[in-house]
C-alpha atoms as a PDB file:
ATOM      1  CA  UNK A   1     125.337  97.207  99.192  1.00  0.00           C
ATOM      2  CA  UNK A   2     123.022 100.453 100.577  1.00  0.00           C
ATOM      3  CA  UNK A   3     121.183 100.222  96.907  1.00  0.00           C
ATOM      4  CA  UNK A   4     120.556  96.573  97.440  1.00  0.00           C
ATOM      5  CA  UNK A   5     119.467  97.672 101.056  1.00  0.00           C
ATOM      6  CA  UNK A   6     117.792 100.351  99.788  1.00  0.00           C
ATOM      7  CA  UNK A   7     115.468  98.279  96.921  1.00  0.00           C
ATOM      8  CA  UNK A   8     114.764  95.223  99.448  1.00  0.00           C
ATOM      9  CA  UNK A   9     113.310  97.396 102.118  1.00  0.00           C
ATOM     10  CA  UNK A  10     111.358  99.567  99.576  1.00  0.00           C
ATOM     11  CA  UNK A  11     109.688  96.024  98.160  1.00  0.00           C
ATOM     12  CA  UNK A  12     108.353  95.459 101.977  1.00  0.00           C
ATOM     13  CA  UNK A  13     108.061  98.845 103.366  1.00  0.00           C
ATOM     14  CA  UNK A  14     104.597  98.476 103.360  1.00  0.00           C
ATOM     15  CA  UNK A  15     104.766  95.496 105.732  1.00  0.00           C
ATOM     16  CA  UNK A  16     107.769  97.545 107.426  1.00  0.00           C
ATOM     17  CA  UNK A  17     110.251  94.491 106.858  1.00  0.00           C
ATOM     18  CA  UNK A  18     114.080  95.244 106.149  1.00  0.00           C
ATOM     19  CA  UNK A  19     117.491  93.365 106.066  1.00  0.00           C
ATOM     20  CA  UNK A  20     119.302  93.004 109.083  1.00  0.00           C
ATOM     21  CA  UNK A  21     121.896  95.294 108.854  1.00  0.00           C
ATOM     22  CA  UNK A  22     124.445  92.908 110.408  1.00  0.00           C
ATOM     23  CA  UNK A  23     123.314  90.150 107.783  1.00  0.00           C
ATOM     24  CA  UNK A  24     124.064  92.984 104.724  1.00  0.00           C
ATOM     25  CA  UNK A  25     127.266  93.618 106.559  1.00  0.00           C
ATOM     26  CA  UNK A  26     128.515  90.201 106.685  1.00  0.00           C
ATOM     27  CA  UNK A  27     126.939  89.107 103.269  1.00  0.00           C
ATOM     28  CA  UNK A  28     124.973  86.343 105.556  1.00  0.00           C
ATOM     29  CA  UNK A  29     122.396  84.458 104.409  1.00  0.00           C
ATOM     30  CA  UNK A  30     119.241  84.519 106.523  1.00  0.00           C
ATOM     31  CA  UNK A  31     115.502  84.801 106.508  1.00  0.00           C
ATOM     32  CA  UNK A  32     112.781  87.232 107.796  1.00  0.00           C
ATOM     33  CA  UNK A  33     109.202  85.740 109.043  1.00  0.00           C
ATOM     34  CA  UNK A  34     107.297  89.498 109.615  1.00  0.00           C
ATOM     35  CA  UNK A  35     103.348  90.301 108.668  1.00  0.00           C
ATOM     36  CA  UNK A  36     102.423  87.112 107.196  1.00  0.00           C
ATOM     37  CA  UNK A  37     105.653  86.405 105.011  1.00  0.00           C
ATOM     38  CA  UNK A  38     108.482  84.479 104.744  1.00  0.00           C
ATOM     39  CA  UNK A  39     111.384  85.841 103.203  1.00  0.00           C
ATOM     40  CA  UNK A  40     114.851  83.764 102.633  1.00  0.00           C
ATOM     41  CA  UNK A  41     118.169  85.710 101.058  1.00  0.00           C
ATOM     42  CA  UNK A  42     121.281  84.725 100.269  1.00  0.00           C
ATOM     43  CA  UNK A  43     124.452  87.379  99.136  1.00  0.00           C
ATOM     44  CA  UNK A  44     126.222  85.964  96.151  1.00  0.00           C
ATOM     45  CA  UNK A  45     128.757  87.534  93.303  1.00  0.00           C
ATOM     46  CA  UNK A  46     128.711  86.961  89.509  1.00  0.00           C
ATOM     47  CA  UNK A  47     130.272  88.644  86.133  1.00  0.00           C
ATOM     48  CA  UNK A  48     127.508  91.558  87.056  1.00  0.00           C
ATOM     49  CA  UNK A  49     128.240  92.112  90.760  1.00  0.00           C
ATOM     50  CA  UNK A  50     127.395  91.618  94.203  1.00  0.00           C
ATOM     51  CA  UNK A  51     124.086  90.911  94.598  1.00  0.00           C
ATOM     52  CA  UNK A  52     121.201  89.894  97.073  1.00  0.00           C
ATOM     53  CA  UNK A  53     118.938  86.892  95.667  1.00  0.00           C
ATOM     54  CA  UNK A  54     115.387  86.006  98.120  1.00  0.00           C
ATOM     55  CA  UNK A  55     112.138  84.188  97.597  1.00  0.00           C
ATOM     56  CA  UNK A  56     109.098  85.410  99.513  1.00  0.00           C
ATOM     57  CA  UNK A  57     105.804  84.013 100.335  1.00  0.00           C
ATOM     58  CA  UNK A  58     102.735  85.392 101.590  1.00  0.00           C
ATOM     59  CA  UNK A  59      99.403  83.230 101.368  1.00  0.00           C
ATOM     60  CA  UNK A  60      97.778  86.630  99.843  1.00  0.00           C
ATOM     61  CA  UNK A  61      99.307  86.940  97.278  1.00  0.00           C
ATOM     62  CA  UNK A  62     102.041  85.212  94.482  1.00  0.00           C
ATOM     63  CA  UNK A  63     105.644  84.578  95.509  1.00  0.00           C
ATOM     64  CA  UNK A  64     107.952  86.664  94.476  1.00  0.00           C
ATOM     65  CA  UNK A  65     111.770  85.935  93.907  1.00  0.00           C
ATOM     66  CA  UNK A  66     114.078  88.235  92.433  1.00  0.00           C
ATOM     67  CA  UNK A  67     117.695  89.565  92.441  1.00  0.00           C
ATOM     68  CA  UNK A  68     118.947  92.859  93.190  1.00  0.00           C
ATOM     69  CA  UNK A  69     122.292  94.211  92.259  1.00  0.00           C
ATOM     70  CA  UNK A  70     124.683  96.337  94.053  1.00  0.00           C
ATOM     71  CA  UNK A  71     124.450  99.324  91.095  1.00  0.00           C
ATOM     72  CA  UNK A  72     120.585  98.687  91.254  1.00  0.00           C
ATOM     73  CA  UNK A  73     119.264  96.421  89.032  1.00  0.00           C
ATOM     74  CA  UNK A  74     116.788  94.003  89.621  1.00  0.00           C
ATOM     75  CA  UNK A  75     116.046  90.778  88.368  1.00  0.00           C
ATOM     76  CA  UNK A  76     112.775  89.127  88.433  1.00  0.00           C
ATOM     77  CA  UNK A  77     113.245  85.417  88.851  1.00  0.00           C
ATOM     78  CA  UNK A  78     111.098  82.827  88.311  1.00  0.00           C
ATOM     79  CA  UNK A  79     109.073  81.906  91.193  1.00  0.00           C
ATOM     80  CA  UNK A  80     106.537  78.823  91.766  1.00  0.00           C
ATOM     81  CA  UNK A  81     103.115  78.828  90.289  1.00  0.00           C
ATOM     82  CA  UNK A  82      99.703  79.466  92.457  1.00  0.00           C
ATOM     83  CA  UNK A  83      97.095  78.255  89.947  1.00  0.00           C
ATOM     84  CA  UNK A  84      96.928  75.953  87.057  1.00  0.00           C
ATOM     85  CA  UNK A  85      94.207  77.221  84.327  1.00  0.00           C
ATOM     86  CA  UNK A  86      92.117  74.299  83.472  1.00  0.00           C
ATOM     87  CA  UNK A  87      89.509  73.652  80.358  1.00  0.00           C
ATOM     88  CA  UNK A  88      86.395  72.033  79.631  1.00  0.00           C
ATOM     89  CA  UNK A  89      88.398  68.884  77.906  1.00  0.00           C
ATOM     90  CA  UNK A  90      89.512  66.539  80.572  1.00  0.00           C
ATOM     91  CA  UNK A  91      93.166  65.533  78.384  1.00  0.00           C
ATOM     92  CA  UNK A  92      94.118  69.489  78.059  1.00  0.00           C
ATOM     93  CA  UNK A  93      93.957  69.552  82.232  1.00  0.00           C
ATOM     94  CA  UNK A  94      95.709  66.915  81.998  1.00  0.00           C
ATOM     95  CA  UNK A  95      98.323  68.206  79.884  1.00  0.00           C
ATOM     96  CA  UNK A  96      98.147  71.676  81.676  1.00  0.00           C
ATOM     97  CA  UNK A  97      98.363  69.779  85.050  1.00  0.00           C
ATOM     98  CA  UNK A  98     101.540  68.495  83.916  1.00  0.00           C
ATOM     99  CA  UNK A  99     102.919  71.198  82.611  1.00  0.00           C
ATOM    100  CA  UNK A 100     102.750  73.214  85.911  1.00  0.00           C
ATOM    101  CA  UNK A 101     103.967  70.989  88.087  1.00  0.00           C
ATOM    102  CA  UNK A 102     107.215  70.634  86.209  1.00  0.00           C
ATOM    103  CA  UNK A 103     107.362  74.280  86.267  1.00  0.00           C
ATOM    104  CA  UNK A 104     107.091  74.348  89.893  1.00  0.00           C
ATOM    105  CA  UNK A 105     109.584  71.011  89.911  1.00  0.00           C
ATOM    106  CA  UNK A 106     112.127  73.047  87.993  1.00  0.00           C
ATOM    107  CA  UNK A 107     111.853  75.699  90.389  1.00  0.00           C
ATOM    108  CA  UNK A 108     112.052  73.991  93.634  1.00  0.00           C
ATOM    109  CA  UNK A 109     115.149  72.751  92.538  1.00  0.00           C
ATOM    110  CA  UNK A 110     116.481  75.810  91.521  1.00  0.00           C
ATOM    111  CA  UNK A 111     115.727  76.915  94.974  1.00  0.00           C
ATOM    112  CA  UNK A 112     117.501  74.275  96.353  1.00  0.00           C
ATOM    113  CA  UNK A 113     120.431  74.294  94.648  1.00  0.00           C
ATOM    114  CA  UNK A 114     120.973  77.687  96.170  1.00  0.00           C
ATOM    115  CA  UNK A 115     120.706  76.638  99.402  1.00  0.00           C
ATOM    116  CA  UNK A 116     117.172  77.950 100.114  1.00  0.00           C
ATOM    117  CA  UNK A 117     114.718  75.554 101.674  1.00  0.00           C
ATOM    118  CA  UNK A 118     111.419  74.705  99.556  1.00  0.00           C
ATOM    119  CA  UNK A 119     108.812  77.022 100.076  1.00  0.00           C
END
């Protein structure tokens, strides 16, 4: 768990925002609300390893949701979309428009069935 620690705190040092030691300890789900973002983790265990999953959001900038492993690797997850490009022809919005928001569908379902709330 200290490399997971380790990783997650380096992401956010900037903001200084770390996990709860007691929350690593206990593999407990949580989230952090610190400098403008909200942060939800969960602990979970595949084939790979323990790992830490979270989704963050900060109106400044993208969301980012990833996975970090207990030897260290990371996992950049998909996360929900900010922008949709759009063109001069009214159909290909249309079709872009679409396109995006099932992105974003797929992903606040994935989110969900994980147990993290919608961001």
């Amino acid at each position: 768990m200290e490399k997971i620690e380790d990783i997650f705190n380096e992401e956010f040092k900037n903001w200084e925002i770390q996990l709860p030691i007691e929350n690593i300890r206990l593999r407990q789900r949580g989230s952090i609300e610190q400098a403008g973002w909200k942060i939800c983790y969960l602990f979970g265990l595949d084939d790979k390893g323990e790992y830490l999953d979270y989704y963050a959001v900060h109106r400044m900038t993208d969301d980012r949701h990833g996975r970090i492993y207990s030897d260290g690797t990371c996992q950049s997850l998909r996360a929900m979309g900010q922008w949709c490009l759009l063109s001069d022809d009214p159909e290909e919005n249309v079709r872009r428009q679409k396109e995006f928001d099932a992105g974003n569908q797929l992903v606040a379902e994935m989110l969900k069935a994980k147990g993290f709330r919608e961001p």
